[in-house]
Structures are given as structure tokens and as C-alpha cells.
C-alpha atoms as a PDB file:
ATOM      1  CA  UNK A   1      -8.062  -4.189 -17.228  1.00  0.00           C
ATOM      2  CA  UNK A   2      -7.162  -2.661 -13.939  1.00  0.00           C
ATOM      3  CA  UNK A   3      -4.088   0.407 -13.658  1.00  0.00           C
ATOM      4  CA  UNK A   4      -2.652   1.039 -10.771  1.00  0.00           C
ATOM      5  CA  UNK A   5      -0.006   4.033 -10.612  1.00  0.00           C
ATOM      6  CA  UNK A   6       1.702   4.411  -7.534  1.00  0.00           C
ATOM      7  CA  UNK A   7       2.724   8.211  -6.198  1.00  0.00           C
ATOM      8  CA  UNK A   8       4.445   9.800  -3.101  1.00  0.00           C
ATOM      9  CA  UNK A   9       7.830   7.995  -2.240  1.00  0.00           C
ATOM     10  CA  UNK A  10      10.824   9.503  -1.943  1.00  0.00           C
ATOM     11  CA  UNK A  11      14.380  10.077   0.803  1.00  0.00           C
ATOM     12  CA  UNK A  12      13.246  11.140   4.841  1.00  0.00           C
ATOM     13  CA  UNK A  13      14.893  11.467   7.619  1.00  0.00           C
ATOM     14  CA  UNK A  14      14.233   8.351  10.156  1.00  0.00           C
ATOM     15  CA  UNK A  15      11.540   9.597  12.245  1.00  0.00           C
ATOM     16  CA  UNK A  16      10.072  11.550   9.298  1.00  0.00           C
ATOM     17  CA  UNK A  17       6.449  10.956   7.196  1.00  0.00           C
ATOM     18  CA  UNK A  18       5.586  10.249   4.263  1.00  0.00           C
ATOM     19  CA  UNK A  19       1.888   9.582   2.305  1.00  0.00           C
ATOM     20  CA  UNK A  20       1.962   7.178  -0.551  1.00  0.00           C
ATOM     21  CA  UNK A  21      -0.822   7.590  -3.089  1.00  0.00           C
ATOM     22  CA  UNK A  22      -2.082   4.770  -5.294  1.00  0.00           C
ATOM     23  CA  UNK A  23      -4.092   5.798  -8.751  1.00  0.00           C
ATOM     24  CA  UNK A  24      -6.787   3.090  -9.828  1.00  0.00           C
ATOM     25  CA  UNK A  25      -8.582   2.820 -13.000  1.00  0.00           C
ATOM     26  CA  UNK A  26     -10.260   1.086 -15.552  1.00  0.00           C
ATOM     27  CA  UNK A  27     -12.531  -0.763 -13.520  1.00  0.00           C
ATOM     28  CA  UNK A  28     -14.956  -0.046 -10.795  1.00  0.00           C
ATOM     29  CA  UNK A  29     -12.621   1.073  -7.876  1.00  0.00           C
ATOM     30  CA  UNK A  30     -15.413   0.210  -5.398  1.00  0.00           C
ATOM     31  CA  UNK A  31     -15.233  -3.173  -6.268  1.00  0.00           C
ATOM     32  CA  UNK A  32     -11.598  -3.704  -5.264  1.00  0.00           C
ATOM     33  CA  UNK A  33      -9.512  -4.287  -1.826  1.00  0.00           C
ATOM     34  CA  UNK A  34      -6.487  -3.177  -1.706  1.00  0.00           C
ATOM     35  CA  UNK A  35      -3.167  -3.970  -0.490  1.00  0.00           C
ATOM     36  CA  UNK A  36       0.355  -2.426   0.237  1.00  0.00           C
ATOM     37  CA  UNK A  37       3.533  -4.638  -0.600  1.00  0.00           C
ATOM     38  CA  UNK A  38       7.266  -3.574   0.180  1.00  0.00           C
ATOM     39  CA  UNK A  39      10.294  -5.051  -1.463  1.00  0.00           C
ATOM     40  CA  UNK A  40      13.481  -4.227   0.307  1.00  0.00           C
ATOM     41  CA  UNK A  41      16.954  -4.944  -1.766  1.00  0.00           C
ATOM     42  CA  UNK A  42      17.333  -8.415  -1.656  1.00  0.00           C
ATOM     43  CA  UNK A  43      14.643  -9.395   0.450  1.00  0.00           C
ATOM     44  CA  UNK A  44      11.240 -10.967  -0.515  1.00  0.00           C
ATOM     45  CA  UNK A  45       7.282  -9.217  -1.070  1.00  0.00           C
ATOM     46  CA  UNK A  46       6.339  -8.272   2.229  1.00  0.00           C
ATOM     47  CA  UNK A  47       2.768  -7.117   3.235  1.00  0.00           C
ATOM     48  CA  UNK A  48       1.911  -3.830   4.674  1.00  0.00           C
ATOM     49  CA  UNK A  49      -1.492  -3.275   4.697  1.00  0.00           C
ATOM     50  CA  UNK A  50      -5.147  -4.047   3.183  1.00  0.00           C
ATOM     51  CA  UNK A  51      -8.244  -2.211   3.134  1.00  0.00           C
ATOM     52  CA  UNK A  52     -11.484  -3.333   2.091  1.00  0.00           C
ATOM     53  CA  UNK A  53     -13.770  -1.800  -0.704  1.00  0.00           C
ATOM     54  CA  UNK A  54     -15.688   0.397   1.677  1.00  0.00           C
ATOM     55  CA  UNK A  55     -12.772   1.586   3.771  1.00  0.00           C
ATOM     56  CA  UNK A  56     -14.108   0.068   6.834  1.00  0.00           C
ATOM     57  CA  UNK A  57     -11.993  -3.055   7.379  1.00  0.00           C
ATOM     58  CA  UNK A  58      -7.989  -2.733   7.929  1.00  0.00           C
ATOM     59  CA  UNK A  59      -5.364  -5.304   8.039  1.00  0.00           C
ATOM     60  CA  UNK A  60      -1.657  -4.472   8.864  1.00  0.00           C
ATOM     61  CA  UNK A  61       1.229  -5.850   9.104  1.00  0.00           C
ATOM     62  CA  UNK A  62       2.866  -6.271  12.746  1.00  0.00           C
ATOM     63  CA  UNK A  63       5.812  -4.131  11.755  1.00  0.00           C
ATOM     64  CA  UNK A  64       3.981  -1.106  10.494  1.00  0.00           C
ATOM     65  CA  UNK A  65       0.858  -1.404  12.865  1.00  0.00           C
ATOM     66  CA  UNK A  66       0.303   1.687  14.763  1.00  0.00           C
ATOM     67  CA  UNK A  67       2.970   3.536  12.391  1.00  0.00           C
ATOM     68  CA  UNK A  68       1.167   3.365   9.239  1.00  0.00           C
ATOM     69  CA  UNK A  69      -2.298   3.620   7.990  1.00  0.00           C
ATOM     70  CA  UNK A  70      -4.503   2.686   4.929  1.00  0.00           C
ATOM     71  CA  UNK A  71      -7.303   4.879   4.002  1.00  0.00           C
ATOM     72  CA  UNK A  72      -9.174   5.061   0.645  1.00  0.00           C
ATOM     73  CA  UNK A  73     -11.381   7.662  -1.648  1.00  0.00           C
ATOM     74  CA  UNK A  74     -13.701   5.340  -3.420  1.00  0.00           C
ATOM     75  CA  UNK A  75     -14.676   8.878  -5.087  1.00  0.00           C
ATOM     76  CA  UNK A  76     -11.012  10.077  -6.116  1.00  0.00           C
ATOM     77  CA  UNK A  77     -10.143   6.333  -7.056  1.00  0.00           C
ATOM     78  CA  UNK A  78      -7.452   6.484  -4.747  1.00  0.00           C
ATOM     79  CA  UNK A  79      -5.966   4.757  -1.940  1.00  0.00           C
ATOM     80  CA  UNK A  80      -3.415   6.161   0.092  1.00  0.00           C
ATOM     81  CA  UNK A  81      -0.753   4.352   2.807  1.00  0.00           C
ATOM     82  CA  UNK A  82      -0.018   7.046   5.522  1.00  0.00           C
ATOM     83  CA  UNK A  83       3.517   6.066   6.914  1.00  0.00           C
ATOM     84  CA  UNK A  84       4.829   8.021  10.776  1.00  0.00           C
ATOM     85  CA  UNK A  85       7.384   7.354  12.271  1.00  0.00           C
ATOM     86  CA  UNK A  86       9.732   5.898   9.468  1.00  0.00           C
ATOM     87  CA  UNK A  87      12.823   3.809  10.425  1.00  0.00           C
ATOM     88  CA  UNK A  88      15.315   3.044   8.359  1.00  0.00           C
ATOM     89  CA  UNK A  89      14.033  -0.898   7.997  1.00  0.00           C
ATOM     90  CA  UNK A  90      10.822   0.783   6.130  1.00  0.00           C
ATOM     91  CA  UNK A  91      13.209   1.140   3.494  1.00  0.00           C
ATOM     92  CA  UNK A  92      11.975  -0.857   0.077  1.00  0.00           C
ATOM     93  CA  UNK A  93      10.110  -0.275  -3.087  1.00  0.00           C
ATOM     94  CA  UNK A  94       6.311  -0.140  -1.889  1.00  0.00           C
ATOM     95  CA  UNK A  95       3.339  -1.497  -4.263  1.00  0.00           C
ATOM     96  CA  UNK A  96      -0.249  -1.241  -4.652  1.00  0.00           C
ATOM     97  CA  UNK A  97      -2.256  -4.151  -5.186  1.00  0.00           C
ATOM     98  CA  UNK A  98      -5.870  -4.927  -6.391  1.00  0.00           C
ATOM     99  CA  UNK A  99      -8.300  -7.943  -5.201  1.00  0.00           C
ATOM    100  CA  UNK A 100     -11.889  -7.865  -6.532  1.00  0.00           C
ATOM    101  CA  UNK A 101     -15.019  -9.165  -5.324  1.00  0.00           C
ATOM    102  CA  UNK A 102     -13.417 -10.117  -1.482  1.00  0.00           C
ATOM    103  CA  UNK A 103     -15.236 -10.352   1.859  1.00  0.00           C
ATOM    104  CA  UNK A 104     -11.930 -10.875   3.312  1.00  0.00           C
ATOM    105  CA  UNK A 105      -9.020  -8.959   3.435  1.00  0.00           C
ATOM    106  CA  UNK A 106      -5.538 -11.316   2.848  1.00  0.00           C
ATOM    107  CA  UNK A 107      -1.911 -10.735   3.344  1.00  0.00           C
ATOM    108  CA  UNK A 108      -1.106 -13.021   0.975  1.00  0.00           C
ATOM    109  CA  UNK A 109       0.464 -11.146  -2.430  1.00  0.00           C
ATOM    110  CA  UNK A 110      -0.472 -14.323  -4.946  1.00  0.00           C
ATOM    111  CA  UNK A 111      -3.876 -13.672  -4.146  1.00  0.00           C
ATOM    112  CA  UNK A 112      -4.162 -10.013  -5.652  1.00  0.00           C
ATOM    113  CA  UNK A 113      -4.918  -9.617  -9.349  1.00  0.00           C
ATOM    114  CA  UNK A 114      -3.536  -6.056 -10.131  1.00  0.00           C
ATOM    115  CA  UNK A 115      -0.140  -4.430  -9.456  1.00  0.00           C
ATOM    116  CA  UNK A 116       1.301  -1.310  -9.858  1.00  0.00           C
ATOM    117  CA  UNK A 117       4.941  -0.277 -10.484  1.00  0.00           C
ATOM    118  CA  UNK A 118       5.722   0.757  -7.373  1.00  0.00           C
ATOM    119  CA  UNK A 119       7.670   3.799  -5.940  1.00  0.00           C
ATOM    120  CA  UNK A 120      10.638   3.883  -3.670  1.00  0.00           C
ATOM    121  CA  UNK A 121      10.973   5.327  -0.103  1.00  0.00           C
ATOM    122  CA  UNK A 122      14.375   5.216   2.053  1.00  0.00           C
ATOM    123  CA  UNK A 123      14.541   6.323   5.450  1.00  0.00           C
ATOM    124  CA  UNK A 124      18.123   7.552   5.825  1.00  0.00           C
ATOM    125  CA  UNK A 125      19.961   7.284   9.778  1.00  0.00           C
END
């Protein structure tokens, strides 16, 4: 079974930064993409942003592209969603997710097999 603990939200300023850290273990991390969800208050899962096992394939959402970025540390079990230039839309509860064995990345949240809890951010105006 897969854990994923999800670290680094919290209130900024629009305009402000923010690095979200996601925990993995119990399994082999290197065998997992992962993916970044949001949840905004009575909104649906939205993607964010996927990385693939070796940290050499991206996928991002329009909204967030050239804003945010995904990185990993197959060695610290971590992966990590780098958010610039926050706006108060960016506002949600973000969540790491876990898809093993992929050769391609997916936007699609029903096709991850491991969640974490997630952790809130708010961009305040």
C-alpha cells in the first residue's frame, strides 16, 4: 500500500509563492507518476500537473502552465509542485496522486491509484 502525505500549503498574498511537498511511501517511489489535483469550494477535481517516474516528462494544466512547476526526488521520495505567481483563483485544497507502471502521463484523476489528504492554499486579494 502506497502513502502519500501532502506538506507546504498555507495563506499568501496574490502574487506570492508557495512549494507544496508530497511524502511517498510504502512502495517503490520510482515506479510511480505523479499528479497534482485542486479542489476549490464547490467546484469539481481539477488537474494541475503530472510528472513521470524519472522526472523527465511534464504535463500541466493550461491555467497553471508557466506559473507552476512539478519536479521530483526519486531519492527523498518526494515530489514537490512549485507554485509563482499565485492568484486568488489558485485557491483550493491541492492533492497528490500516484499512477504506477505508466508510459504516459494523464490528466485524468480516475486513473490514479493513490491519494493523499491534501493541504490547503488561499491566495488572499
Amino acid at each position: 500500500q502506497v502513502q502519500l502525505v501532502e506538506s507546504g500549503g498555507g495563506l499568501v498574498q496574490v502574487g506570492g509563492s508557495l512549494r507544496l511537498s508530497c511524502a511517498h511511501s510504502g512502495r517503490t517511489f520510482s515506479n510511480y507518476a505523479m499528479g497534482w489535483f485542486r479542489q476549490a469550494p464547490g467546484k469539481g477535481r481539477e488537474f494541475v500537473a503530472a510528472i513521470n517516474w524519472s522526472g523527465s516528462s511534464t504535463l500541466y494544466a493550461d491555467s497553471v502552465k508557466g506559473r507552476f512547476t512539478v519536479s521530483r526526488d526519486n531519492a527523498e521520495n518526494t515530489v514537490y509542485l512549485q507554485m509563482n505567481s499565485l492568484e486568488p483563483e489558485d485557491t483550493a485544497i491541492y492533492y497528490c496522486a500516484a499512477r504506477e507502471f505508466v508510459l504516459k502521463l494523464t490528466m485524468r484523476d480516475d486513473e490514479y491509484d493513490y491519494w493523499g489528504q491534501g493541504t490547503q492554499v488561499t491566495v488572499s486579494s
